[in-house]
Protein backbone atom coordinates (compact mmCIF):
# COMPACT_ATOMS: atom_id res chain seq x y z
CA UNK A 1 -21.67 11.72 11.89
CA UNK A 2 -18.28 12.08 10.27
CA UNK A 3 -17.25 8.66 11.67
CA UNK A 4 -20.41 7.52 9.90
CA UNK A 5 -19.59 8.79 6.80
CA UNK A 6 -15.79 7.40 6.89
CA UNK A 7 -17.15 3.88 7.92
CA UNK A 8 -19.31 3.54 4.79
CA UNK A 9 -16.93 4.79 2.64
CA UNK A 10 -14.31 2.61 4.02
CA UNK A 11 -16.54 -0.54 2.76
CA UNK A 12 -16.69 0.77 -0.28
CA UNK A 13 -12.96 1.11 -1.37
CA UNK A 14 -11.11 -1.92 -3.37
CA UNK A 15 -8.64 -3.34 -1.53
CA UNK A 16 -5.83 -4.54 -4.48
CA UNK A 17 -5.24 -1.64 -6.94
CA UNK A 18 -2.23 -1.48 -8.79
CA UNK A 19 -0.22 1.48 -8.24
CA UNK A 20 -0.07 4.10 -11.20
CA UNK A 21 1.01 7.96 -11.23
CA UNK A 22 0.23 11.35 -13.18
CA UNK A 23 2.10 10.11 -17.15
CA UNK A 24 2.36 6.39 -16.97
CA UNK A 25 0.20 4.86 -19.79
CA UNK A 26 -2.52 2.64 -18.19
CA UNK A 27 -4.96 -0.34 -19.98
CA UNK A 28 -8.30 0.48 -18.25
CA UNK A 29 -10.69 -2.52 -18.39
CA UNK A 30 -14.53 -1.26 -17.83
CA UNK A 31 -17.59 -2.95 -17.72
CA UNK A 32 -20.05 -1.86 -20.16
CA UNK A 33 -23.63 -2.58 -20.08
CA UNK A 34 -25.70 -3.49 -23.29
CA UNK A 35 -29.03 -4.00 -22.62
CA UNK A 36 -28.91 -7.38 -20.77
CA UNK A 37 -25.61 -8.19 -21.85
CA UNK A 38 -22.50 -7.20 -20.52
CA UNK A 39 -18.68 -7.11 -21.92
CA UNK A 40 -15.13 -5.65 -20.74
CA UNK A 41 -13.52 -2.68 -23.22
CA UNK A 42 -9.78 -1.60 -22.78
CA UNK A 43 -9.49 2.00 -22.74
CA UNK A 44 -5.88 2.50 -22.89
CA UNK A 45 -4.00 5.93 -23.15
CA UNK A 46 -1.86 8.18 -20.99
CA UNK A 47 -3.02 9.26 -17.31
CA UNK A 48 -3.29 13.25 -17.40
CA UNK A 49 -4.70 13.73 -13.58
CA UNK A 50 -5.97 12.25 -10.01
CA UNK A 51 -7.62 13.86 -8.43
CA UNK A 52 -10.37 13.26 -5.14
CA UNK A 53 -9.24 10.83 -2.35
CA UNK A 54 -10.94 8.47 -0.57
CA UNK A 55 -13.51 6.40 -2.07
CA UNK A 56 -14.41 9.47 -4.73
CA UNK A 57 -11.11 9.29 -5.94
CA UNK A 58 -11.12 9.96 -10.35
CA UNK A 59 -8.33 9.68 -12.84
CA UNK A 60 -8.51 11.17 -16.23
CA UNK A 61 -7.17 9.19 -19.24
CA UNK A 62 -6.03 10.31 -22.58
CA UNK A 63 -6.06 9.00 -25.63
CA UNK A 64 -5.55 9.13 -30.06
CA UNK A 65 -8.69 7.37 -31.60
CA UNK A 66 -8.15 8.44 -35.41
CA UNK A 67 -6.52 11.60 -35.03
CA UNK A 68 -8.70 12.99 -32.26
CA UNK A 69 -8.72 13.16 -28.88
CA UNK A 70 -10.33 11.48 -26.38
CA UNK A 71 -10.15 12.08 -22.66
CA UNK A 72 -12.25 9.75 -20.12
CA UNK A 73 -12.53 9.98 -16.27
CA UNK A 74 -13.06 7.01 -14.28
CA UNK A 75 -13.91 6.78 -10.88
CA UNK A 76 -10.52 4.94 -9.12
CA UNK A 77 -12.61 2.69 -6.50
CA UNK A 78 -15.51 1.86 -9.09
CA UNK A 79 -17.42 -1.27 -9.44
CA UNK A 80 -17.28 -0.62 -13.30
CA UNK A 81 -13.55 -0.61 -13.50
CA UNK A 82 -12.58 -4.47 -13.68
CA UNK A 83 -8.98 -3.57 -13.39
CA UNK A 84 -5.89 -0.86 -14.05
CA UNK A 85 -2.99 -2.52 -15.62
CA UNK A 86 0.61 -0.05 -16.63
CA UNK A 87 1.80 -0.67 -19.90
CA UNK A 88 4.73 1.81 -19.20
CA UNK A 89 6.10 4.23 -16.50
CA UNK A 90 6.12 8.09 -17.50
CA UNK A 91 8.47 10.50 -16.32
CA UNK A 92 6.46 13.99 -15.79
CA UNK A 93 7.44 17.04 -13.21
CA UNK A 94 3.75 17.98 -13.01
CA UNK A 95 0.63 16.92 -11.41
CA UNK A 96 -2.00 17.55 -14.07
CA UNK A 97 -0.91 17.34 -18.04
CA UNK A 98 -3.27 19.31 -19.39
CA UNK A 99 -0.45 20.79 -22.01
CA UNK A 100 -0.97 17.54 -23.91
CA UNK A 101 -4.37 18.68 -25.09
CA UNK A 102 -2.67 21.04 -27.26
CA UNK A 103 -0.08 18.69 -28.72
CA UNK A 104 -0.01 16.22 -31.70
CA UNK A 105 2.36 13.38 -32.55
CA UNK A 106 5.36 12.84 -31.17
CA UNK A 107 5.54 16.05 -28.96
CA UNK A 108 2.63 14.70 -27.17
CA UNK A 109 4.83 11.78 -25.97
CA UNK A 110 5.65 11.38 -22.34
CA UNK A 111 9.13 9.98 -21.46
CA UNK A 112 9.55 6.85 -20.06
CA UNK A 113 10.53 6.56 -16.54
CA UNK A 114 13.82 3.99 -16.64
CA UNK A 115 14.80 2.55 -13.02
């Protein structure tokens, strides 16, 4: 059964995703729905976790909409997400960046990975 299981899932996985880690700042391009029609929004803000593997793989994005907050998890491997594309690289020592929630302004940066 578990070979069953891995099979379907296997179909269901995209097969060109652009690589992205835990503090880079992502452009997230979704497909939302409105009654028949249908449109692409950028979501763009800073990458806090992934989490999940396979084909139920999530990431967690962060950003500053008028002052406040706003944190949205997308499903990595989703037919809703048209595409992932980094705006910048983030240098982080942690796998989840949940100390950002507390932050405001400038200490809620990230520094940017330079190569």
């Amino acid at each position: 059964m578990n070979e069953i299981i891995r099979s379907i899932e296997a179909d269901q996985l995209k097969s060109e995703i652009q690589e992205f880690h835990v503090g880079d700042t992502v452009r997230v391009y979704g497909k939302i729905k409105e009654g028949n029609r249908e449109r692409i929004q950028v979501f763009e803000g800073t990458v806090l976790k992934r989490q999940g593997g396979s084909n139920r793989e999530t990431f967690t994005v962060r950003k500053l909409s008028n002052g406040v907050g706003v944190e949205k998890t997308w499903p990595l491997h989703s037919p809703n997400v048209e595409k992932i594309e980094v705006v910048r690289r983030g240098k982080v020592r942690r796998a989840k960046l949940f100390y950002l929630r507390k932050r405001t302004g400038k200490r809620a940066k990230v520094k940017e990975l330079v190569k």
